[in-house]
N, C-alpha and C. Protein backbone atom coordinates (compact mmCIF):
# COMPACT_ATOMS: atom_id res chain seq x y z
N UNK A 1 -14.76 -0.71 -8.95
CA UNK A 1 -14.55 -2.14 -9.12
C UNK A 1 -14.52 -2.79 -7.74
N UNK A 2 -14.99 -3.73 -7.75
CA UNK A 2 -14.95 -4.86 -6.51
C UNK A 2 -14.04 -5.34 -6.50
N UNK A 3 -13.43 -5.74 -5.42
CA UNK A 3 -12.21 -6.81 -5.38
C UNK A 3 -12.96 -8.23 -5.21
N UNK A 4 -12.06 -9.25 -5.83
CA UNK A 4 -12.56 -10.55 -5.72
C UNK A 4 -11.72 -11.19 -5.37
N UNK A 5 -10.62 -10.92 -4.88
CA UNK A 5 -9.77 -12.01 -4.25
C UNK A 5 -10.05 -11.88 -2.68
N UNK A 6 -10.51 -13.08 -2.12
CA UNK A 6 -11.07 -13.22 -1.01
C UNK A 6 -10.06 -12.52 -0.03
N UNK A 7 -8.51 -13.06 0.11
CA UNK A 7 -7.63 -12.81 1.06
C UNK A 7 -7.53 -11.55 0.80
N UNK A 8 -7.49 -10.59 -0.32
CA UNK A 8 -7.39 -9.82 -0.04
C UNK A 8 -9.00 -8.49 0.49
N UNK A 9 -9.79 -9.26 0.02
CA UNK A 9 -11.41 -8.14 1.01
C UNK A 9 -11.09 -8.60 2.42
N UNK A 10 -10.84 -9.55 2.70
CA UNK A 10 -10.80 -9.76 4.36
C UNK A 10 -9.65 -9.18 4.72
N UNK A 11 -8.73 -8.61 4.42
CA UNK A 11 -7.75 -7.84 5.03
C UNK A 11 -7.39 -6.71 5.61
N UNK A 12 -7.40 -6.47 6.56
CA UNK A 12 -6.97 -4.91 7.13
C UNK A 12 -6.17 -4.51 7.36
N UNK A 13 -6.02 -3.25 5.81
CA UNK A 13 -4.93 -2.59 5.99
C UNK A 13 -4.63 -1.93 6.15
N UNK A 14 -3.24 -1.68 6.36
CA UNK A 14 -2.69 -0.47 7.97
C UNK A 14 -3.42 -0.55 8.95
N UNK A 15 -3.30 -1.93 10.08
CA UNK A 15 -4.14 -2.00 11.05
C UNK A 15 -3.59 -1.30 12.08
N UNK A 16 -1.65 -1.23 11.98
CA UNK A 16 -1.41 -0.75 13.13
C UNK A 16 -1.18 0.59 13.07
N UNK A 17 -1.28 1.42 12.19
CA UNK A 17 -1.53 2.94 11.93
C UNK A 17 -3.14 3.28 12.51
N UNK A 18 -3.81 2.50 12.36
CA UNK A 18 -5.57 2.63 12.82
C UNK A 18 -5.35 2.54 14.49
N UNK A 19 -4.59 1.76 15.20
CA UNK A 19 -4.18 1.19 16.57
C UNK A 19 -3.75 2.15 17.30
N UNK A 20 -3.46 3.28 16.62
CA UNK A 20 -2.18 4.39 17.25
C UNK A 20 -2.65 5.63 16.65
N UNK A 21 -3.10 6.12 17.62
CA UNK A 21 -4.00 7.57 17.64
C UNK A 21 -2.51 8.91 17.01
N UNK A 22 -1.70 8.32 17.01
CA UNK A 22 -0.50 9.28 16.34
C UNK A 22 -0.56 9.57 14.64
N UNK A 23 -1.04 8.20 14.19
CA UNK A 23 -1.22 8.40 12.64
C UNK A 23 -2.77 8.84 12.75
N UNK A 24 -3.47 9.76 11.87
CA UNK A 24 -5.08 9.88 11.78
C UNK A 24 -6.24 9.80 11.39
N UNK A 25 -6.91 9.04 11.43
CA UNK A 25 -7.60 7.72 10.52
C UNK A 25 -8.37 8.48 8.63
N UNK A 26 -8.37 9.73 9.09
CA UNK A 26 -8.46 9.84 7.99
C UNK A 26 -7.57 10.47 6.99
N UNK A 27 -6.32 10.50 7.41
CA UNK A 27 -5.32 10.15 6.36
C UNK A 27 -4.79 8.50 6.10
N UNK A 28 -4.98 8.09 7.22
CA UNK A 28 -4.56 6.65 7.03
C UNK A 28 -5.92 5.95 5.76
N UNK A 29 -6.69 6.25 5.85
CA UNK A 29 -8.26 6.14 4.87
C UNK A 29 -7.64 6.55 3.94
N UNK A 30 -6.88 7.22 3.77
CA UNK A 30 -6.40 7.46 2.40
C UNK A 30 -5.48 6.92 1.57
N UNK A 31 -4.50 6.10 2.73
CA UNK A 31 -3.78 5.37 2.71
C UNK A 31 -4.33 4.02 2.57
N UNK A 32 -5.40 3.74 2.61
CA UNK A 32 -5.96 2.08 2.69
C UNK A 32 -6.73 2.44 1.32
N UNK A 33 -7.13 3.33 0.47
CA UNK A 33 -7.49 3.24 -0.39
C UNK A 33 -6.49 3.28 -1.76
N UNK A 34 -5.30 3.95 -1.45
CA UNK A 34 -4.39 3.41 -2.32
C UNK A 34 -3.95 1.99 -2.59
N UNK A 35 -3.99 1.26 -1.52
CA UNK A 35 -3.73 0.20 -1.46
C UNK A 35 -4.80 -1.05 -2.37
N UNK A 36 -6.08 -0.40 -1.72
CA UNK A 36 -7.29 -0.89 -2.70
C UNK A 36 -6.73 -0.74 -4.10
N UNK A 37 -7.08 0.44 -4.54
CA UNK A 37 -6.91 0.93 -5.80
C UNK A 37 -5.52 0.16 -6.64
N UNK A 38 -4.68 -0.11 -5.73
CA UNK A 38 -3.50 -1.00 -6.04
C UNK A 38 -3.91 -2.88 -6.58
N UNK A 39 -4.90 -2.86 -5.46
CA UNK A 39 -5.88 -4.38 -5.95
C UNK A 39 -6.31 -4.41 -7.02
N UNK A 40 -6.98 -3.01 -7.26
CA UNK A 40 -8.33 -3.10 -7.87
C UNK A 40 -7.14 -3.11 -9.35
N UNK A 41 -6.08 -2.56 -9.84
CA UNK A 41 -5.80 -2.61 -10.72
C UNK A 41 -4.95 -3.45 -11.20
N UNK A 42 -4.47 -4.81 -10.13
CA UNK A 42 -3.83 -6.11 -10.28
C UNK A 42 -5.03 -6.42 -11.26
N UNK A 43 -6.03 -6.78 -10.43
CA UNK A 43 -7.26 -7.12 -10.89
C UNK A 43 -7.54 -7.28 -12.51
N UNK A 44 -7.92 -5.83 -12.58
CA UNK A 44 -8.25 -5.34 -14.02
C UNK A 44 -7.19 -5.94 -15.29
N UNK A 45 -5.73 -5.47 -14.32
CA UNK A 45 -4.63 -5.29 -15.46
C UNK A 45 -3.98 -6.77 -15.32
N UNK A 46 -4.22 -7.48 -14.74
CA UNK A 46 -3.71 -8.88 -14.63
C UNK A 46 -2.00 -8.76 -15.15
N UNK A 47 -1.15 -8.70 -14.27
CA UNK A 47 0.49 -7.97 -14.56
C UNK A 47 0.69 -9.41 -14.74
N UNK A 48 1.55 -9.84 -15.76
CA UNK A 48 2.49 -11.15 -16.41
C UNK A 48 2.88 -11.67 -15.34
N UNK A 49 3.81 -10.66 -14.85
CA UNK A 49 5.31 -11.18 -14.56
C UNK A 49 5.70 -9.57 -13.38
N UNK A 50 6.78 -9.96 -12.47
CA UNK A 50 7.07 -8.92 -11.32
C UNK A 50 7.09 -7.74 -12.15
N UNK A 51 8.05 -7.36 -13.02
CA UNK A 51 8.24 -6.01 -13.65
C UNK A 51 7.06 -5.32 -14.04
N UNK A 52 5.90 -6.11 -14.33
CA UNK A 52 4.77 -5.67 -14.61
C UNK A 52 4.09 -5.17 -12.70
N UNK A 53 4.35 -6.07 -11.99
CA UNK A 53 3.80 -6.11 -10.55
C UNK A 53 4.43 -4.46 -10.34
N UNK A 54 5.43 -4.47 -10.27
CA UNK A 54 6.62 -3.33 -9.65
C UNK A 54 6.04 -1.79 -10.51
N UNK A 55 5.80 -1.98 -11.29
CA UNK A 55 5.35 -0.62 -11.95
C UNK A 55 3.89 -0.28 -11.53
N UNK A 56 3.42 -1.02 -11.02
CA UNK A 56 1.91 -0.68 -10.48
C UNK A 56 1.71 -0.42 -8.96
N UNK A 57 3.14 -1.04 -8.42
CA UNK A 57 3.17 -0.78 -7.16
C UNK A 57 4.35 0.61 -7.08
N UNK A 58 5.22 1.10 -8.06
CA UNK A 58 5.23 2.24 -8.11
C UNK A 58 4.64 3.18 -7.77
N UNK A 59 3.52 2.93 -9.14
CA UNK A 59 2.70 4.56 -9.20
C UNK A 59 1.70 4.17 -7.65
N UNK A 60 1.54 3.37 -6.95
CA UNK A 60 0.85 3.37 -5.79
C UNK A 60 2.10 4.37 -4.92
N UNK A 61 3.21 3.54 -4.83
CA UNK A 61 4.14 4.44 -3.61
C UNK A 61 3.90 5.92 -4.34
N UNK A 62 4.11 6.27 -5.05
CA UNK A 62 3.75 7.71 -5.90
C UNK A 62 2.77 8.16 -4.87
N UNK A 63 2.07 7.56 -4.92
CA UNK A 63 0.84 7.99 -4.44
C UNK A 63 0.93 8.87 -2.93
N UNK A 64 1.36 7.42 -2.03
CA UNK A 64 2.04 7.58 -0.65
C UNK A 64 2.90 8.38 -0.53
N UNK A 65 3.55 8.50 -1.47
CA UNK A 65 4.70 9.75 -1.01
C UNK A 65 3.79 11.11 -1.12
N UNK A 66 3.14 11.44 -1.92
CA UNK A 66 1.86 13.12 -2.18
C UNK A 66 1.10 12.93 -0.54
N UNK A 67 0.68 11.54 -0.25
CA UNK A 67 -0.17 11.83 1.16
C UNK A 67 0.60 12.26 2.43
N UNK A 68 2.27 11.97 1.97
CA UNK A 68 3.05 12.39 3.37
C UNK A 68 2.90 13.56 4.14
N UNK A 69 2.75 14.89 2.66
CA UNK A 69 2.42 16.23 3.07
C UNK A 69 0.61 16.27 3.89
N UNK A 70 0.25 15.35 3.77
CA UNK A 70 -1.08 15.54 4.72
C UNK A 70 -1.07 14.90 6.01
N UNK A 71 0.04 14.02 6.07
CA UNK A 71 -0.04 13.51 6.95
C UNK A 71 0.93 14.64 8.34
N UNK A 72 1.63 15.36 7.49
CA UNK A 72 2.31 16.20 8.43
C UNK A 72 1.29 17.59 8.52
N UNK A 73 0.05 17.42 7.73
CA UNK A 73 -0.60 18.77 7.93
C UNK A 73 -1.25 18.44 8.93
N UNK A 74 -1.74 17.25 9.19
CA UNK A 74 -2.49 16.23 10.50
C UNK A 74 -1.42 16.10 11.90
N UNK A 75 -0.36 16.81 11.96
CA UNK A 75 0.80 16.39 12.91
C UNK A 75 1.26 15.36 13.42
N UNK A 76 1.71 14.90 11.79
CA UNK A 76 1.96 12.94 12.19
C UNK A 76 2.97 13.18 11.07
N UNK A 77 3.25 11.98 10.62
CA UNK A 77 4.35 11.75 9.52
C UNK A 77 4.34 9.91 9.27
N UNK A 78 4.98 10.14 8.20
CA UNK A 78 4.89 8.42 7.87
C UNK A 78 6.61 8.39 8.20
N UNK A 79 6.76 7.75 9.51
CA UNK A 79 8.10 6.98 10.35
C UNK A 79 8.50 6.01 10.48
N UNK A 80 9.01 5.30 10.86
CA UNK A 80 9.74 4.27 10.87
C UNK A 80 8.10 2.93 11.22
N UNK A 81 7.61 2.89 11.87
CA UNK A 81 6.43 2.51 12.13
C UNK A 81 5.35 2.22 11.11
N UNK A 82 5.07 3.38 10.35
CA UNK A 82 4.07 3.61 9.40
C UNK A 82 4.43 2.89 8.10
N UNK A 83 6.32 3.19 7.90
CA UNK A 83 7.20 2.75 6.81
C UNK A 83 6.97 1.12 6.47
N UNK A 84 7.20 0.58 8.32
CA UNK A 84 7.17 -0.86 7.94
C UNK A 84 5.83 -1.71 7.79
N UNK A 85 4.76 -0.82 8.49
CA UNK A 85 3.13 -1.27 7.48
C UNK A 85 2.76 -0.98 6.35
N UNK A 86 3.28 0.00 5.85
CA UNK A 86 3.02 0.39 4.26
C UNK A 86 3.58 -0.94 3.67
N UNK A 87 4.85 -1.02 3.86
CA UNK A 87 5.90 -1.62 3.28
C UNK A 87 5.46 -3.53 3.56
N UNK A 88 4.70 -3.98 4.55
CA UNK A 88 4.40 -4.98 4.31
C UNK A 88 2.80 -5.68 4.24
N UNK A 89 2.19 -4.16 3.87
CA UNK A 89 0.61 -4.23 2.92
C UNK A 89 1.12 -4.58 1.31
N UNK A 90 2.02 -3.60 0.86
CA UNK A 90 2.65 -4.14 -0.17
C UNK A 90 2.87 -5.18 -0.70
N UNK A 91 3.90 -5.82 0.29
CA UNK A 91 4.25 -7.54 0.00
C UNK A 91 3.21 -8.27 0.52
N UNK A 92 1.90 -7.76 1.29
CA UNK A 92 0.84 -8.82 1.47
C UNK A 92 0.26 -8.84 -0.06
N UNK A 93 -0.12 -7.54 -0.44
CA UNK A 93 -1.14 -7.62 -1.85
C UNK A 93 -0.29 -8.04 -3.07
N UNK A 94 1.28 -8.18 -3.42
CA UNK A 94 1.99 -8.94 -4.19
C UNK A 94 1.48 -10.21 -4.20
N UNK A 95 1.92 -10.59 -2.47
CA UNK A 95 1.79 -12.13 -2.60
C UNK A 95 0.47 -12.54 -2.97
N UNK A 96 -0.82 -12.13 -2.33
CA UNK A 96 -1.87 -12.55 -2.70
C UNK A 96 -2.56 -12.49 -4.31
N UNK A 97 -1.53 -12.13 -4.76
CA UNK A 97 -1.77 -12.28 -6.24
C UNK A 97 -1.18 -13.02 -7.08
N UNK A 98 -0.39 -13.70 -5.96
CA UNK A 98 0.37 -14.92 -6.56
C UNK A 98 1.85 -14.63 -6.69
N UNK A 99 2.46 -13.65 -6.44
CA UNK A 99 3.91 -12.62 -6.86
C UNK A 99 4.59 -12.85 -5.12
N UNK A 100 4.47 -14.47 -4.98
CA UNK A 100 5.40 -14.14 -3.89
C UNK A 100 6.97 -13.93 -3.42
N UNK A 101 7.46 -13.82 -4.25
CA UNK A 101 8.91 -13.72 -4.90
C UNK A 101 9.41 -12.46 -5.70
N UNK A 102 7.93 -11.07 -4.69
CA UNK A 102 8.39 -10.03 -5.22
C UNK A 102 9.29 -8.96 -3.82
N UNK A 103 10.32 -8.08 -3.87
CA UNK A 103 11.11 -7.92 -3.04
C UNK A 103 10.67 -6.63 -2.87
N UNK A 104 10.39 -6.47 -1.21
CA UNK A 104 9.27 -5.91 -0.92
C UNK A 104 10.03 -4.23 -1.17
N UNK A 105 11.74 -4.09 -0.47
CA UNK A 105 12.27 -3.00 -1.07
C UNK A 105 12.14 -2.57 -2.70
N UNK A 106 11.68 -3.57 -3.44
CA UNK A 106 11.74 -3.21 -4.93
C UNK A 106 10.43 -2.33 -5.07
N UNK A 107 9.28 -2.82 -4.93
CA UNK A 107 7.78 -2.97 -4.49
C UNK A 107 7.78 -1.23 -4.46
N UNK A 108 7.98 -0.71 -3.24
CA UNK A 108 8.38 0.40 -3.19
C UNK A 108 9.41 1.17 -3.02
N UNK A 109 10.23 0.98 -3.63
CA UNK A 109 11.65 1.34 -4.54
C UNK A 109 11.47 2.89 -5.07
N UNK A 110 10.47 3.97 -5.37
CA UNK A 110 10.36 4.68 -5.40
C UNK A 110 9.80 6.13 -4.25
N UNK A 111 9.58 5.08 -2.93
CA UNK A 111 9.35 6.36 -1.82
C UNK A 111 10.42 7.15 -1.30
N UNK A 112 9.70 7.93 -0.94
CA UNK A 112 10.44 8.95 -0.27
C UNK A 112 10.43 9.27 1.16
N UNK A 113 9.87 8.05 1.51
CA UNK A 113 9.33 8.56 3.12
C UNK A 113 10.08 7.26 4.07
């Protein structure tokens, strides 16, 4: 699926994990495609209301938490750094879907990292 919300194709995400040769672009690639895949299924699934938002941005942190173990097989880790770009790609792709009044600790309320 294509994304069609403009703000969000022009966006780059996890720019500052890409910036910093410590995280490694192709786990971080893996990490920018969850995030897609997080679009792509606002998109499709058009969520009501936050509780609907929050369960889709769940099973995304789900996601992020399984890539942590690659990211430490790469000799990196998702840290304090990585935490707070994940964490406000999140509340960018909420808001741009109109959910700006979603709380970005809720958002991903299920990591582990």
């Amino acid at each position: 699926m294509r994304i069609t919300n403009q703000q969000v194709a022009g966006h780059m995400f996890l720019r500052q994990l890409y910036a910093d040769g410590y995280f490694p672009d192709h786990v971080v690639d893996k990490g920018r495609e969850i995030l897609l895949r997080l679009c792509e299924r606002i998109e499709a699934e058009q969520p009501p209301d936050l509780a609907a938002v929050y369960a889709l941005s769940h099973a995304a942190t789900e996601e992020f938490n399984l890539l942590e173990a690659e990211f430490e097989a790469a000799g990196s880790e998702i840290e304090t750094v990585a935490r707070e770009e994940i964490a406000e790609d999140f509340w960018f792709v909420a808001s741009a879907y109109g959910f700006t009044g979603a709380d970005v600790e809720e958002l991903i309320a299920t990591r582990d990292w």
